[in-house]
N, C-alpha and C. Protein backbone atom coordinates (compact mmCIF):
# COMPACT_ATOMS: atom_id res chain seq x y z
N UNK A 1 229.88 -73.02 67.47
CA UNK A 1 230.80 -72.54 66.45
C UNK A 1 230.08 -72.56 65.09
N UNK A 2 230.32 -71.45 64.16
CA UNK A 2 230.06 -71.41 62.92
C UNK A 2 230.46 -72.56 61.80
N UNK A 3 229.33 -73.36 61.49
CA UNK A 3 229.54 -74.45 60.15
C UNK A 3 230.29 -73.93 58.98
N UNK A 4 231.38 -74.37 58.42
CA UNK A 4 231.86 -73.62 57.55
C UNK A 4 231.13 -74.32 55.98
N UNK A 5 231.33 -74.11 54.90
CA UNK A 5 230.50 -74.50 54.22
C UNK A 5 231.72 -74.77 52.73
N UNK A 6 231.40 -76.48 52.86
CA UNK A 6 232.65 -76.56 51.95
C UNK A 6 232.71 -76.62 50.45
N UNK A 7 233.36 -75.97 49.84
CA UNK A 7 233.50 -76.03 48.27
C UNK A 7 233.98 -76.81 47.39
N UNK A 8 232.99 -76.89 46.18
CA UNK A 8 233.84 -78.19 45.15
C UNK A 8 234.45 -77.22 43.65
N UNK A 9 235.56 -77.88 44.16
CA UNK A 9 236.65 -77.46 43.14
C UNK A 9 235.68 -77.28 41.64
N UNK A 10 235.31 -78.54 41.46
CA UNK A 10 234.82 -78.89 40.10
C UNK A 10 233.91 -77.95 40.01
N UNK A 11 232.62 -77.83 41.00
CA UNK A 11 231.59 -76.95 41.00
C UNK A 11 232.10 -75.34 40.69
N UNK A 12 233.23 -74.68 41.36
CA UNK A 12 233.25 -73.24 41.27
C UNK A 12 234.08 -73.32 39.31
N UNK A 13 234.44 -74.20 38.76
CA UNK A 13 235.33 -73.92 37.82
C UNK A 13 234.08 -74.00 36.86
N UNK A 14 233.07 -75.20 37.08
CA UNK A 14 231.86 -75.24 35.89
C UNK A 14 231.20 -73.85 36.18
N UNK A 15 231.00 -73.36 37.48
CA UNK A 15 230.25 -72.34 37.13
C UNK A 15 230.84 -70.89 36.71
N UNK A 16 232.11 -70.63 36.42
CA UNK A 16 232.76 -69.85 35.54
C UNK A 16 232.62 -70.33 34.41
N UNK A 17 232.36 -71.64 33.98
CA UNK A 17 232.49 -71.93 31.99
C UNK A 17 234.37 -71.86 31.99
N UNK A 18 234.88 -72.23 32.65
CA UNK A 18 236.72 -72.08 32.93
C UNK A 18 237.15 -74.25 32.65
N UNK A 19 238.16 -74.45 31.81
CA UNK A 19 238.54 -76.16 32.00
C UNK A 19 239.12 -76.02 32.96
N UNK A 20 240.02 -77.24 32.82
CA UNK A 20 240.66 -77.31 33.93
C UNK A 20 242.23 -76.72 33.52
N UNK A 21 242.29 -76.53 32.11
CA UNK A 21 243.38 -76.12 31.46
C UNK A 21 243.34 -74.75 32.24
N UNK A 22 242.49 -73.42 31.78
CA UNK A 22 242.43 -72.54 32.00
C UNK A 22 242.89 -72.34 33.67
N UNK A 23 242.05 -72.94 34.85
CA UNK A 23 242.42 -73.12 36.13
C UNK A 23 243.66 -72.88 36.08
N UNK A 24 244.42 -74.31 35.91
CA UNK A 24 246.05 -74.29 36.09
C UNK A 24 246.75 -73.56 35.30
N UNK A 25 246.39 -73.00 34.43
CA UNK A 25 247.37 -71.73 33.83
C UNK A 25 247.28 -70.50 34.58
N UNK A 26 245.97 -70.04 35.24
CA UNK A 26 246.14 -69.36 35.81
C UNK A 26 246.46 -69.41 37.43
N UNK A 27 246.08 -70.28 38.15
CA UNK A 27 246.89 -70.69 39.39
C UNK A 27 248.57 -71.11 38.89
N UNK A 28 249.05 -71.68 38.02
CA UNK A 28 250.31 -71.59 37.46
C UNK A 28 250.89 -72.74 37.76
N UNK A 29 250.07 -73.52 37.71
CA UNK A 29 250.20 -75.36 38.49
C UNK A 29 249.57 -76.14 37.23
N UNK A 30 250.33 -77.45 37.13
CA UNK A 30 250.53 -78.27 36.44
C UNK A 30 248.98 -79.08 36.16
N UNK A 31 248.74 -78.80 34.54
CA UNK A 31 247.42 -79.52 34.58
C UNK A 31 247.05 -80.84 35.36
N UNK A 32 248.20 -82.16 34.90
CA UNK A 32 248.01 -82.97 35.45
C UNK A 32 247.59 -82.91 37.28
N UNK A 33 248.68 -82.36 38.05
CA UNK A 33 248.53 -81.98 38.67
C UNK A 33 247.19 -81.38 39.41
N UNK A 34 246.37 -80.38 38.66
CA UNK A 34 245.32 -79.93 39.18
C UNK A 34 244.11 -80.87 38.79
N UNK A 35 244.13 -81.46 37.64
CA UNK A 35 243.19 -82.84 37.12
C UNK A 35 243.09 -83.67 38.88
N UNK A 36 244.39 -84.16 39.18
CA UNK A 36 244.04 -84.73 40.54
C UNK A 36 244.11 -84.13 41.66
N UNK A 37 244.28 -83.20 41.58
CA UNK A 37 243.45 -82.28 42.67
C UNK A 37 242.09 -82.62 42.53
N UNK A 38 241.61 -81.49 41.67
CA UNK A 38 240.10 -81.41 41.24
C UNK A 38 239.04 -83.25 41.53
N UNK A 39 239.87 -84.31 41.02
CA UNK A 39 239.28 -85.61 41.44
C UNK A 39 239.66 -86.44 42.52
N UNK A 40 239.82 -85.61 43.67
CA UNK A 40 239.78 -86.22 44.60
C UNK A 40 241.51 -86.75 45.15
N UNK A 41 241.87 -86.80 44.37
CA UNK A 41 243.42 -87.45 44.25
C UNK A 41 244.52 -86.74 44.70
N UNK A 42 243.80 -85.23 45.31
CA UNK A 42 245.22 -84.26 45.65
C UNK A 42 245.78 -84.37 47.05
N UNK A 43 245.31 -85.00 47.92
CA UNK A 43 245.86 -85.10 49.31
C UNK A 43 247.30 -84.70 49.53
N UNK A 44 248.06 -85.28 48.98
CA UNK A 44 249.35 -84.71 49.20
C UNK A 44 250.30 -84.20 48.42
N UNK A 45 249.63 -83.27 48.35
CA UNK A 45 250.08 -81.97 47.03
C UNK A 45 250.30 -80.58 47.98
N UNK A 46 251.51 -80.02 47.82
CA UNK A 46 251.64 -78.92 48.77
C UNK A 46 250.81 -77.80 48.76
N UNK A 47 250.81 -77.29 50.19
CA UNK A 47 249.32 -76.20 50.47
C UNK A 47 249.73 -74.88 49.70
N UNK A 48 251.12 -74.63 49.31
CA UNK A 48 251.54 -73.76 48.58
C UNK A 48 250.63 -73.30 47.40
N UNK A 49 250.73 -74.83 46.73
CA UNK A 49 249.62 -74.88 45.53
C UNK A 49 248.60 -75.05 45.60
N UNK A 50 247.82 -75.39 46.83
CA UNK A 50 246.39 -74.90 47.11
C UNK A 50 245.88 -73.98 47.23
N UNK A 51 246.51 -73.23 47.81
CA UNK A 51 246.66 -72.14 48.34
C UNK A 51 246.55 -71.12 46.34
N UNK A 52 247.33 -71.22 45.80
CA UNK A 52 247.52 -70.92 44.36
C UNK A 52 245.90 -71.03 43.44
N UNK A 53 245.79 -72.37 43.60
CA UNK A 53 244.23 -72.72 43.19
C UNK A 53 242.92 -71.89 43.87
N UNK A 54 243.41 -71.84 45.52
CA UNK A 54 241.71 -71.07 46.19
C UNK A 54 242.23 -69.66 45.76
N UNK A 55 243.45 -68.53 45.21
CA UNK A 55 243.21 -67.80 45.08
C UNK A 55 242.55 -66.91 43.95
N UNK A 56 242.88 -68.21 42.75
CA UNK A 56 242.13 -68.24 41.48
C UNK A 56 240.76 -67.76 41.76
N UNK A 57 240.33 -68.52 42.73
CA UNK A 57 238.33 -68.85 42.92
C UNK A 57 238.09 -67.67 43.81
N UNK A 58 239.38 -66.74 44.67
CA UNK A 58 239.03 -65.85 45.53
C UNK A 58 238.56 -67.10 45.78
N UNK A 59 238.33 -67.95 46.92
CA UNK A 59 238.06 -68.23 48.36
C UNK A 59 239.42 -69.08 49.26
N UNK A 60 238.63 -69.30 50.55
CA UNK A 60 239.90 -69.46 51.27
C UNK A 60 240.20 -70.82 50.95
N UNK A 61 241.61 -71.13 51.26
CA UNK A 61 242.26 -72.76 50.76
C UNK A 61 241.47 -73.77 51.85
N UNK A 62 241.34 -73.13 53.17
CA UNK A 62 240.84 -73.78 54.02
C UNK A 62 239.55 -74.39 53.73
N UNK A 63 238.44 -73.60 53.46
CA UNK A 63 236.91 -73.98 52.83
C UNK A 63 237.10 -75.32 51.47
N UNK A 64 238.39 -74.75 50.82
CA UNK A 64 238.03 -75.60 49.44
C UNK A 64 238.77 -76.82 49.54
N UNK A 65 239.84 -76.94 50.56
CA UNK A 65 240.55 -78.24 50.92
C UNK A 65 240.17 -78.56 52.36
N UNK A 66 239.06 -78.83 53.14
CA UNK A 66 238.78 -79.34 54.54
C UNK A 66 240.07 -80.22 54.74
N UNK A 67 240.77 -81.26 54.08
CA UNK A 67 241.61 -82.09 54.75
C UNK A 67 242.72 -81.02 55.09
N UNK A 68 243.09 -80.10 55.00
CA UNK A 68 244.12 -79.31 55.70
C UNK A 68 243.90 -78.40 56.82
N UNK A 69 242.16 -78.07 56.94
CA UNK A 69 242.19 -78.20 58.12
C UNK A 69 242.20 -78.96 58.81
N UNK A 70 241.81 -80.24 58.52
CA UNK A 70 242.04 -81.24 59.49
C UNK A 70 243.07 -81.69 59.93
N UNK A 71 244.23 -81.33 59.13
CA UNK A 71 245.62 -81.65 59.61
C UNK A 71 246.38 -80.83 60.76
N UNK A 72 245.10 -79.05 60.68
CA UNK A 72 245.71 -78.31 61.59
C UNK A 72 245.21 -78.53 63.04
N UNK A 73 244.02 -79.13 62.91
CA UNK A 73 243.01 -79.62 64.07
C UNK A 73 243.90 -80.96 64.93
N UNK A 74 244.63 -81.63 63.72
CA UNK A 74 245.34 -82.72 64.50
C UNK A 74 247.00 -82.51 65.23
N UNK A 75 247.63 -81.28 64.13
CA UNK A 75 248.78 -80.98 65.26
C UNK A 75 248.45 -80.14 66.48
N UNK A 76 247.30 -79.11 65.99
CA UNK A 76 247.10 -78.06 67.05
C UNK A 76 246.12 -78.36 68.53
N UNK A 77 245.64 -79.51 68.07
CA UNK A 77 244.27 -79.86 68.49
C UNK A 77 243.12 -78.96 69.17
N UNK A 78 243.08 -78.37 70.18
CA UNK A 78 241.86 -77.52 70.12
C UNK A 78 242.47 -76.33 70.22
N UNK A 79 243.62 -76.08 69.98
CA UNK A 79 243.95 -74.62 70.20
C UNK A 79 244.26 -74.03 68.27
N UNK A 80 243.66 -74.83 67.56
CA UNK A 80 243.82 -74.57 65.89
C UNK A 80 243.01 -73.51 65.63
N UNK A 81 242.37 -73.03 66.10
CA UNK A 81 241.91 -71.65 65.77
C UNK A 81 242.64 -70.16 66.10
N UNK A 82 243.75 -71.04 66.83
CA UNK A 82 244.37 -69.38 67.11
C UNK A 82 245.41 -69.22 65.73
N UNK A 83 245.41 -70.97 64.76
CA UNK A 83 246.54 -70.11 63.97
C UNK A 83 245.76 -69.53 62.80
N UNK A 84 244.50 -69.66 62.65
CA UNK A 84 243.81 -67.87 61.89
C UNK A 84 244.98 -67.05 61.43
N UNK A 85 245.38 -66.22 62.92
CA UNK A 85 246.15 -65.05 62.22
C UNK A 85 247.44 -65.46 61.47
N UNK A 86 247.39 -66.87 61.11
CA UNK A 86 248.78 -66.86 60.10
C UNK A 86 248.28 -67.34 58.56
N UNK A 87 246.62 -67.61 58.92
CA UNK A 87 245.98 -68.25 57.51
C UNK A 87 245.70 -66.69 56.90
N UNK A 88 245.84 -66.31 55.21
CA UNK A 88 245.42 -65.69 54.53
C UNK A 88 243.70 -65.53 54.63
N UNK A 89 243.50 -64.09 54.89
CA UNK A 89 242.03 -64.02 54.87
C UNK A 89 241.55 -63.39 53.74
N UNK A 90 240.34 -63.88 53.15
CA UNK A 90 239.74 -63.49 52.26
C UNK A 90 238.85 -62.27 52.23
């Protein structure tokens, strides 16, 4: 299977020259809020608003939050690749 290759929040926003202000105004989510995202601290913050944030960066929520795939790996267990066709593709 293909390695997916995972993204840091912090990394794609420095390399726009974007704060973290700018981010959450334009994903439309709460600075504080995206502050702990961005440090590690967002675990249980809805995928709604992840989802909001990876579309900012254009990439998928999946690549830039691994712990939600891992959550799909643990209800679905090896059959988590068939729910693809319900994840947004980039």
């Amino acid at each position: 299977m293909k390695e997916r290759k995972i993204l840091s929040l912090r990394a794609l926003r420095k390399e726009r020259g974007w704060t973290q202000q700018k981010v959450a105004e334009k994903a439309g989510v709460n600075l504080s809020n995206y502050n702990s995202i961005e440090n590690g601290r967002g675990k249980g913050f809805k995928v709604a608003m992840k989802h909001s944030i990876a579309d900012v960066f254009g990439v998928n929520m999946l690549d830039l939050f691994p712990e939600e795939r891992e959550k799909l790996k643990e209800i679905f267990g090896k059959n988590h690749h068939q729910l693809q066709m319900f994840i947004k593709k980039d």
